[in-house]
C-alpha atoms as a PDB file:
ATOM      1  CA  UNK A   1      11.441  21.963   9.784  1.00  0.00           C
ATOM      2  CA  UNK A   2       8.252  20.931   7.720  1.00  0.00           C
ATOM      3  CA  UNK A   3       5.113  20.978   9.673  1.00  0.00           C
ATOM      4  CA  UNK A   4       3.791  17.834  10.200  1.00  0.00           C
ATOM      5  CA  UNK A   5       0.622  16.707   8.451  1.00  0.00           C
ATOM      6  CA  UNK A   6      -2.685  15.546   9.565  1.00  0.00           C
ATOM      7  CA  UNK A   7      -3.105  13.164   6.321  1.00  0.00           C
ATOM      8  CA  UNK A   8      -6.117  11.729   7.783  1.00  0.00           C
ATOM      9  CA  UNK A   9      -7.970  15.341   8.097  1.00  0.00           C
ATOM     10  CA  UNK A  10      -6.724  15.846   4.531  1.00  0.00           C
ATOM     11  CA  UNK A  11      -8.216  12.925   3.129  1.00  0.00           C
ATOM     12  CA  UNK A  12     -11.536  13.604   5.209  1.00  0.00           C
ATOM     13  CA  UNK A  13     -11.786  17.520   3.220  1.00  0.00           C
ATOM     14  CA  UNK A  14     -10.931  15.216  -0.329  1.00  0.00           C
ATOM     15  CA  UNK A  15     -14.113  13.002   0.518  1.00  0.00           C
ATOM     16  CA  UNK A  16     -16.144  15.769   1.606  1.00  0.00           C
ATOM     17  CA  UNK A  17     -15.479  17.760  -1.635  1.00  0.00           C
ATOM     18  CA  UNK A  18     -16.172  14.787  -3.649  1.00  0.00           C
ATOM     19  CA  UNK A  19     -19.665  15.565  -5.577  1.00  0.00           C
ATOM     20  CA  UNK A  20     -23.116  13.295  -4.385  1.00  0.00           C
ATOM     21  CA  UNK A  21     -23.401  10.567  -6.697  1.00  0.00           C
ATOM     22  CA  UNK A  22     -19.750  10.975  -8.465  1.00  0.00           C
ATOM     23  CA  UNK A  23     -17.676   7.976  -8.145  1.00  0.00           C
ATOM     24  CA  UNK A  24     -14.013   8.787  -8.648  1.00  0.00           C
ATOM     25  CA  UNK A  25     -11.431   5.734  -9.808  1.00  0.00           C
ATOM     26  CA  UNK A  26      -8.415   5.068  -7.308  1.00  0.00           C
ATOM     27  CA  UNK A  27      -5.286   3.089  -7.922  1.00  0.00           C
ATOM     28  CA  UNK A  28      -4.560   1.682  -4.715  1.00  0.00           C
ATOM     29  CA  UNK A  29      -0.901  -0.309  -4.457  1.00  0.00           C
ATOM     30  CA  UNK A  30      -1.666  -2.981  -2.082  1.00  0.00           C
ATOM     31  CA  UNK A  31       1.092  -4.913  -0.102  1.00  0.00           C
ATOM     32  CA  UNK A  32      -0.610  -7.605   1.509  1.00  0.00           C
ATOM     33  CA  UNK A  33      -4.292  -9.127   2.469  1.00  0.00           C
ATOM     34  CA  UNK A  34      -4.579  -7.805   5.968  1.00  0.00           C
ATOM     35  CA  UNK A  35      -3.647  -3.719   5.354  1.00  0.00           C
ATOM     36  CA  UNK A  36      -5.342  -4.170   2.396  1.00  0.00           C
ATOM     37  CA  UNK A  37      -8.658  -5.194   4.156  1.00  0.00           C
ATOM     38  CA  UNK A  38      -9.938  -2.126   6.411  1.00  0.00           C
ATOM     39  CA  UNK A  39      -8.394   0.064   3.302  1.00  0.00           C
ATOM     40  CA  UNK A  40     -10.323  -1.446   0.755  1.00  0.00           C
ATOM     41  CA  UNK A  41     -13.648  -1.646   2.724  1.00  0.00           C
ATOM     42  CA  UNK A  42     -13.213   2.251   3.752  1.00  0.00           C
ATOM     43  CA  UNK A  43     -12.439   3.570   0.567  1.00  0.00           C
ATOM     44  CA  UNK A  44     -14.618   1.853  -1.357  1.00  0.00           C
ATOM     45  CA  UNK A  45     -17.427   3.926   0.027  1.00  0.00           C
ATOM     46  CA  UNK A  46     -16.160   6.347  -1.369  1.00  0.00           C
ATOM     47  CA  UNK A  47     -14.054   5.282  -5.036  1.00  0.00           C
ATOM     48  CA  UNK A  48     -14.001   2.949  -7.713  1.00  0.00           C
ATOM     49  CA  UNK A  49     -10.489   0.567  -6.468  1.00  0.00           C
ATOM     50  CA  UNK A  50      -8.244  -0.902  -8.725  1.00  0.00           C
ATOM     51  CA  UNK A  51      -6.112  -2.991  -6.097  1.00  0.00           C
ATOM     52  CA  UNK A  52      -2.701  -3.040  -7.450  1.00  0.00           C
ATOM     53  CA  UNK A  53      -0.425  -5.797  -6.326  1.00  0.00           C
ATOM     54  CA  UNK A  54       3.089  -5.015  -7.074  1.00  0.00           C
ATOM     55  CA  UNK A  55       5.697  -5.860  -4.491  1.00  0.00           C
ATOM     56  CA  UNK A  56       8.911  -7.587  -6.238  1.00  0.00           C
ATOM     57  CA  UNK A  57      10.630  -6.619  -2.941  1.00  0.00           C
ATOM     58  CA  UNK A  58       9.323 -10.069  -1.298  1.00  0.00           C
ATOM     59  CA  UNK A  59      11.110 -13.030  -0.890  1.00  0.00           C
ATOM     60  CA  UNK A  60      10.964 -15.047  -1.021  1.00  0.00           C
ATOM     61  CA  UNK A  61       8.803 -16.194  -4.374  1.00  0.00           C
ATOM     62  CA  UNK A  62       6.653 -18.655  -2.346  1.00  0.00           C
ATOM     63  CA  UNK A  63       6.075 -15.977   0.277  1.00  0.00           C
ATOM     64  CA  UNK A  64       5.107 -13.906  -2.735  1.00  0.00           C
ATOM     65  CA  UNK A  65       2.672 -16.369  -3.607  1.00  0.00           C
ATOM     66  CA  UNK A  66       0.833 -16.732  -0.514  1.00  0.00           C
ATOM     67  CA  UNK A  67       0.487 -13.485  -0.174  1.00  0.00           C
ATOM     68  CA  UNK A  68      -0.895 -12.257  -3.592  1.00  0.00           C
ATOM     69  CA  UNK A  69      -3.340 -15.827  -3.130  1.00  0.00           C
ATOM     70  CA  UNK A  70      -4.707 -14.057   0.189  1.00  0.00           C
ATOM     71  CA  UNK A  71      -5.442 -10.616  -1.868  1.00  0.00           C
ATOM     72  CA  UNK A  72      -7.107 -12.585  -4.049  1.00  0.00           C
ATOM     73  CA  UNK A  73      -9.296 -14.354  -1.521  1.00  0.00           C
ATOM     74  CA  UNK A  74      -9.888 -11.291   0.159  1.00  0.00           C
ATOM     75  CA  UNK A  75     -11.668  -9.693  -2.660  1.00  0.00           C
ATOM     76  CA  UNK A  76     -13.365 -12.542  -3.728  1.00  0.00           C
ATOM     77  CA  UNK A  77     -14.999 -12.781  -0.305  1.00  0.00           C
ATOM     78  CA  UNK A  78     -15.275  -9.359   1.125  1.00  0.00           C
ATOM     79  CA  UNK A  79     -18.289  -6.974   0.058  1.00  0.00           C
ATOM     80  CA  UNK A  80     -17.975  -3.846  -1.044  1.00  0.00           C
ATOM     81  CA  UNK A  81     -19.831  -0.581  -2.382  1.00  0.00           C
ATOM     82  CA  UNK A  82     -18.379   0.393  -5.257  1.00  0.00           C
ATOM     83  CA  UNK A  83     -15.945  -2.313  -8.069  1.00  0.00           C
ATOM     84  CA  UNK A  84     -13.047  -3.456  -6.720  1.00  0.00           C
ATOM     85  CA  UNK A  85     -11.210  -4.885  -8.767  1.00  0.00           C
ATOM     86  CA  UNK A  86      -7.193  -6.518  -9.311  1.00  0.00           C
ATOM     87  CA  UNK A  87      -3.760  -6.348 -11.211  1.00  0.00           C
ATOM     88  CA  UNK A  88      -1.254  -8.250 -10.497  1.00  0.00           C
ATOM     89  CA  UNK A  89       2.301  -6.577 -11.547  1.00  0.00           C
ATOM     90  CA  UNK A  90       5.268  -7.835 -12.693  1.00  0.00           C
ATOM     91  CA  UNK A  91       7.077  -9.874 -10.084  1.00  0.00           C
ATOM     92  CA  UNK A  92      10.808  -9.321 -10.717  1.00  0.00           C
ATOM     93  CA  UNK A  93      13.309  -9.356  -7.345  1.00  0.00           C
ATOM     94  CA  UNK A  94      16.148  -7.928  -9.148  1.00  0.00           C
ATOM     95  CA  UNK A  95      13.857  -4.497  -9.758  1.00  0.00           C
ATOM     96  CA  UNK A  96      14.265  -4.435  -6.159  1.00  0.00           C
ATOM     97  CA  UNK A  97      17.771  -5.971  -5.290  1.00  0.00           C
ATOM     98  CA  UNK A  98      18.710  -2.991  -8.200  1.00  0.00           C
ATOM     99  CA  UNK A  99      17.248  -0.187  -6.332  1.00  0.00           C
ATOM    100  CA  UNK A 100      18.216  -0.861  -3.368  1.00  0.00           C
ATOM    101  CA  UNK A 101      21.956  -1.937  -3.813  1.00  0.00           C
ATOM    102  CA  UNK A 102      24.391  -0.686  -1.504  1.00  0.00           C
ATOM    103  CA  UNK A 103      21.911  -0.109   1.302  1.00  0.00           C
ATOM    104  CA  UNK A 104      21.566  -3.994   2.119  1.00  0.00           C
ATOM    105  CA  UNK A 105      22.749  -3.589   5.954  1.00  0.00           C
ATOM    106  CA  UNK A 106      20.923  -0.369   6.674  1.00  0.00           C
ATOM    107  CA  UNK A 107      18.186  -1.043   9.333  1.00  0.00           C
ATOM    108  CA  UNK A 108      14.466  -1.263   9.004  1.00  0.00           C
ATOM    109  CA  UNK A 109      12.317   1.661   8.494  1.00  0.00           C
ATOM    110  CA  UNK A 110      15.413   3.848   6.989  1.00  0.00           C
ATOM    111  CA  UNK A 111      16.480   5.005   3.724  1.00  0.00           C
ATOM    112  CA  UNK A 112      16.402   1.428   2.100  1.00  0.00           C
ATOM    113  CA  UNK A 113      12.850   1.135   2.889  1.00  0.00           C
ATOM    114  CA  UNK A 114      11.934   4.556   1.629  1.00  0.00           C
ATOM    115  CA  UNK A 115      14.186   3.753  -1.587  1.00  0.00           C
ATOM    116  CA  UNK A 116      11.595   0.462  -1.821  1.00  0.00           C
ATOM    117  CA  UNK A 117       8.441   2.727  -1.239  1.00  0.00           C
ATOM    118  CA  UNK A 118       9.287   4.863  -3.994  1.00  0.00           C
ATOM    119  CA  UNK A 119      10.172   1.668  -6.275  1.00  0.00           C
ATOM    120  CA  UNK A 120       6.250   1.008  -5.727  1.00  0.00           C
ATOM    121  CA  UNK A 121       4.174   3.747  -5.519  1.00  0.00           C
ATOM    122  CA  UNK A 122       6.527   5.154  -8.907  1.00  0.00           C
ATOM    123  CA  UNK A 123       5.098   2.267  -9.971  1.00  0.00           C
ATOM    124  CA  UNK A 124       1.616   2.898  -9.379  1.00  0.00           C
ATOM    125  CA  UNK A 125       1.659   6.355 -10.288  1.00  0.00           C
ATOM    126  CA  UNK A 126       2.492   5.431 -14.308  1.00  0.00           C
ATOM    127  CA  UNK A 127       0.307   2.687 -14.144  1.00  0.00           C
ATOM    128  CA  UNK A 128      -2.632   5.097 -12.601  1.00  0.00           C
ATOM    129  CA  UNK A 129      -1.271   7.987 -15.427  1.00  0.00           C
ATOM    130  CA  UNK A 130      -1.842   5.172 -18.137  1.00  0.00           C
ATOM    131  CA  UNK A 131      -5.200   3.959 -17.261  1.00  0.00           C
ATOM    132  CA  UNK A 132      -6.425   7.581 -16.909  1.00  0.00           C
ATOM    133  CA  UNK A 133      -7.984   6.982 -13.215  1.00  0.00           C
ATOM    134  CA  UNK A 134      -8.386   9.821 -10.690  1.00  0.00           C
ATOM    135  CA  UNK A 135      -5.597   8.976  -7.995  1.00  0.00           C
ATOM    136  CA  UNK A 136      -3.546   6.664  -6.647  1.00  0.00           C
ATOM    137  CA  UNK A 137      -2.522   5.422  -3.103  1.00  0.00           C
ATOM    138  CA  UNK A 138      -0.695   2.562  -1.399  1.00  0.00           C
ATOM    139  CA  UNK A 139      -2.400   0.292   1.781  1.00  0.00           C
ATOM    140  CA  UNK A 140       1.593   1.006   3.431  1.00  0.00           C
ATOM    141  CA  UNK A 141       0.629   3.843   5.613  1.00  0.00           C
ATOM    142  CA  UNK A 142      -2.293   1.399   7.252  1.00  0.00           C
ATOM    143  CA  UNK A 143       1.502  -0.328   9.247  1.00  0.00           C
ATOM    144  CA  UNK A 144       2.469   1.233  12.672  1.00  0.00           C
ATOM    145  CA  UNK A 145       5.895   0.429  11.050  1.00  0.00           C
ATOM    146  CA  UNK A 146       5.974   2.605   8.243  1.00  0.00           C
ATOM    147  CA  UNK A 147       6.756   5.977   7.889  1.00  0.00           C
ATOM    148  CA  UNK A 148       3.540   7.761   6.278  1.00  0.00           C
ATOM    149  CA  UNK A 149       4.904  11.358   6.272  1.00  0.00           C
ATOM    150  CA  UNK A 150       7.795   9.619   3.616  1.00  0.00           C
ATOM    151  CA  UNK A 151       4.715   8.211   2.227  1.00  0.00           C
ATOM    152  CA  UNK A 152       2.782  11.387   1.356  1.00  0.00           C
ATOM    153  CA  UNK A 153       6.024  13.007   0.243  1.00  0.00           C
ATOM    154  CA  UNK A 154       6.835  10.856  -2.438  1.00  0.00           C
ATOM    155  CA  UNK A 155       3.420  10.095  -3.735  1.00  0.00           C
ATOM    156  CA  UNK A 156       3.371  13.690  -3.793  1.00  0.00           C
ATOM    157  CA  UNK A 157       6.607  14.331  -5.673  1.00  0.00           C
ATOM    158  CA  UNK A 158       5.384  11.604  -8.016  1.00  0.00           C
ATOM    159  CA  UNK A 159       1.973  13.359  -8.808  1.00  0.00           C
ATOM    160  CA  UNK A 160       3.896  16.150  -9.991  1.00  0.00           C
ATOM    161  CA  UNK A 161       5.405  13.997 -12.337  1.00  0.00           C
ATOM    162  CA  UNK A 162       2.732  11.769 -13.848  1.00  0.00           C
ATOM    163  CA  UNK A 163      -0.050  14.344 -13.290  1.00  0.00           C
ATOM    164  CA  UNK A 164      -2.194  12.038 -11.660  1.00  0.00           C
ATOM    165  CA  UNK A 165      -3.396  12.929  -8.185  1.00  0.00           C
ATOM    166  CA  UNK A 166      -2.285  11.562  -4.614  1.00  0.00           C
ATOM    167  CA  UNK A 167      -4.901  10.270  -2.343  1.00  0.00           C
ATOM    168  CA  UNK A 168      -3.509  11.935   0.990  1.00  0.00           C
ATOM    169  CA  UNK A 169      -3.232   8.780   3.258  1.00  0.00           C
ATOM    170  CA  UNK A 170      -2.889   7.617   7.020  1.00  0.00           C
ATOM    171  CA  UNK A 171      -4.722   5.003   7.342  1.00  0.00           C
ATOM    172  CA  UNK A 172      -3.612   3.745  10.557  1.00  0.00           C
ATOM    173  CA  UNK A 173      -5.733   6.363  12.230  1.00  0.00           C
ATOM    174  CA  UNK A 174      -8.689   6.134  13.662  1.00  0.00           C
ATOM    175  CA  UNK A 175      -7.987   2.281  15.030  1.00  0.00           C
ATOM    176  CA  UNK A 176      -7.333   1.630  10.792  1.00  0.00           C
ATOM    177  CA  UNK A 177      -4.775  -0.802  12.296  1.00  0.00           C
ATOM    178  CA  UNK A 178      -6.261  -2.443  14.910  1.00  0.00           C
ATOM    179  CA  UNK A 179      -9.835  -2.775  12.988  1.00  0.00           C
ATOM    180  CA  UNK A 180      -7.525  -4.388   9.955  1.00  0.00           C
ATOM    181  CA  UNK A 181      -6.519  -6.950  12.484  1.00  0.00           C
ATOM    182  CA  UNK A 182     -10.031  -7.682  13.376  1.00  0.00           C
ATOM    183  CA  UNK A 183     -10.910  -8.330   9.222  1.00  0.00           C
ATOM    184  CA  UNK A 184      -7.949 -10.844   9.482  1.00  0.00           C
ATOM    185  CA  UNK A 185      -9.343 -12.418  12.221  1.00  0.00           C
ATOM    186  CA  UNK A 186     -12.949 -12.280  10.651  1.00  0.00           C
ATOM    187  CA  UNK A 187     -11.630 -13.619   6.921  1.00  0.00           C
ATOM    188  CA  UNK A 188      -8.652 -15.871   8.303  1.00  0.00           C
ATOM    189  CA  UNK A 189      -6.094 -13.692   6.251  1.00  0.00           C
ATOM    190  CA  UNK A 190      -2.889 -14.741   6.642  1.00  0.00           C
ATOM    191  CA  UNK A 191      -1.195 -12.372   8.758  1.00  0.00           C
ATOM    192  CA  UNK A 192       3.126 -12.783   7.526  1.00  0.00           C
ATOM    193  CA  UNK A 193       5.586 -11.794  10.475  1.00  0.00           C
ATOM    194  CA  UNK A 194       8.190  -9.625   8.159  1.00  0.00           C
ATOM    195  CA  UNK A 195       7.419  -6.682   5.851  1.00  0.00           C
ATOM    196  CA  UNK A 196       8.609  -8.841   3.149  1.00  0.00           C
ATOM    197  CA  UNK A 197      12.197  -8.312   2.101  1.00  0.00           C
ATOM    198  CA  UNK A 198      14.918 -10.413   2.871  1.00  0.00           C
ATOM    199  CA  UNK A 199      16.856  -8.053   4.462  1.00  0.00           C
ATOM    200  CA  UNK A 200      13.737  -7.697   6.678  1.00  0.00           C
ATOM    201  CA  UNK A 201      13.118 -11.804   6.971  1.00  0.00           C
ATOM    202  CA  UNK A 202      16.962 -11.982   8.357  1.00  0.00           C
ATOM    203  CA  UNK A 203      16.169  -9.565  11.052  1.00  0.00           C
ATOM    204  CA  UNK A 204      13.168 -11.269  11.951  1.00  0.00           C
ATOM    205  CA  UNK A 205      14.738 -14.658  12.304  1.00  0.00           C
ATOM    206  CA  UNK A 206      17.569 -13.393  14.329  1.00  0.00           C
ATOM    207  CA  UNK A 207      15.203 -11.456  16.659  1.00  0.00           C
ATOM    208  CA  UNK A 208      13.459 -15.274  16.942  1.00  0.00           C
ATOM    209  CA  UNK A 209      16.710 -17.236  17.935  1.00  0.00           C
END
């Protein structure tokens, strides 16, 4: 059995060994306003952001819409210590209804969803390879509903592949969660009620009726 990871004590020794006045460049896949709010105002003490928005998994394309809008606004409005900046990545469903085919009536928070993590963060990890920054991360882990140990593991399986570094990442800790609800109560962030999928959106509406 693999030990479990404190990702949050693994980050804090990264940040420590960072040296005073060096600003290193982060990659960070975002998937929506509110997780990416207490992300991008704690890291940013810390790293240069490039907030990468790349989630063809959502549906649908108005959804998409609002929510990249609201990422947008976010940084527009919220202050930060170091640049934060924004790409917006190709938005193309059938990257997603491709990956995960065959897996449409698994349940949330199994392999379908993993098979969709790795879809982004593989993702970010070329794009971070191809702008030559320092590391790259994803805003997921910040969700009580998603699996951050399958999180580290393929970010870290992908390092090894584009030799770019993994920012180790839980961000949920330390009240990451509940403070991001606070920012989206402080910015009036649009807060969705589904991960984003439509495989998740039909198990949302059913739980409603």
């Amino acid at each position: 059995m693999n030990q479990k990871i404190n990702y949050q004590l693994e980050l804090d020794k990264l940040i420590a060994s960072i040296p005073k006045g060096c600003v290193p460049t982060l990659l960070l896949h975002g998937c929506c306003a509110p997780c990416s709010s207490y992300t991008l105002e704690y890291l940013s003490k810390y790293f240069a952001i490039t907030l990468f928005y790349y989630n063809p998994n959502i549906s649908p394309q108005y959804e998409y819409q609002k929510r990249v809008n609201e990422v947008k606004r976010l940084i527009s409005q919220m202050p930060f210590e170091n640049d934060v900046s924004l790409i917006e990545g190709e938005y193309n469903p059938q990257d997603f209804f491709d990956a995960v085919k065959g897996m449409e009536d698994l349940p949330e928070g199994g392999e379908r969803c993993f098979v969709c993590y790795r879809l982004r963060l593989e993702k970010t990890a070329e794009l971070a390879r191809k702008m030559n920054l320092n590391y790259f991360a994803t805003t997921l882990s910040i969700s009580p509903y998603k699996n951050a140990q399958k999180l580290n593991e393929i970010s870290q399986e992908l390092s090894e592949i584009y030799d770019v570094k993994a920012l180790p990442c839980d961000f949920k800790k330390r009240n990451g969660y509940k403070h991001s609800i606070e920012l989206s109560r402080e910015y009036s962030l649009y807060r969705q009620d589904y991960c984003g999928c439509i495989f998740s959106k039909i198990q949302r509406d059913s739980m409603k009726k």
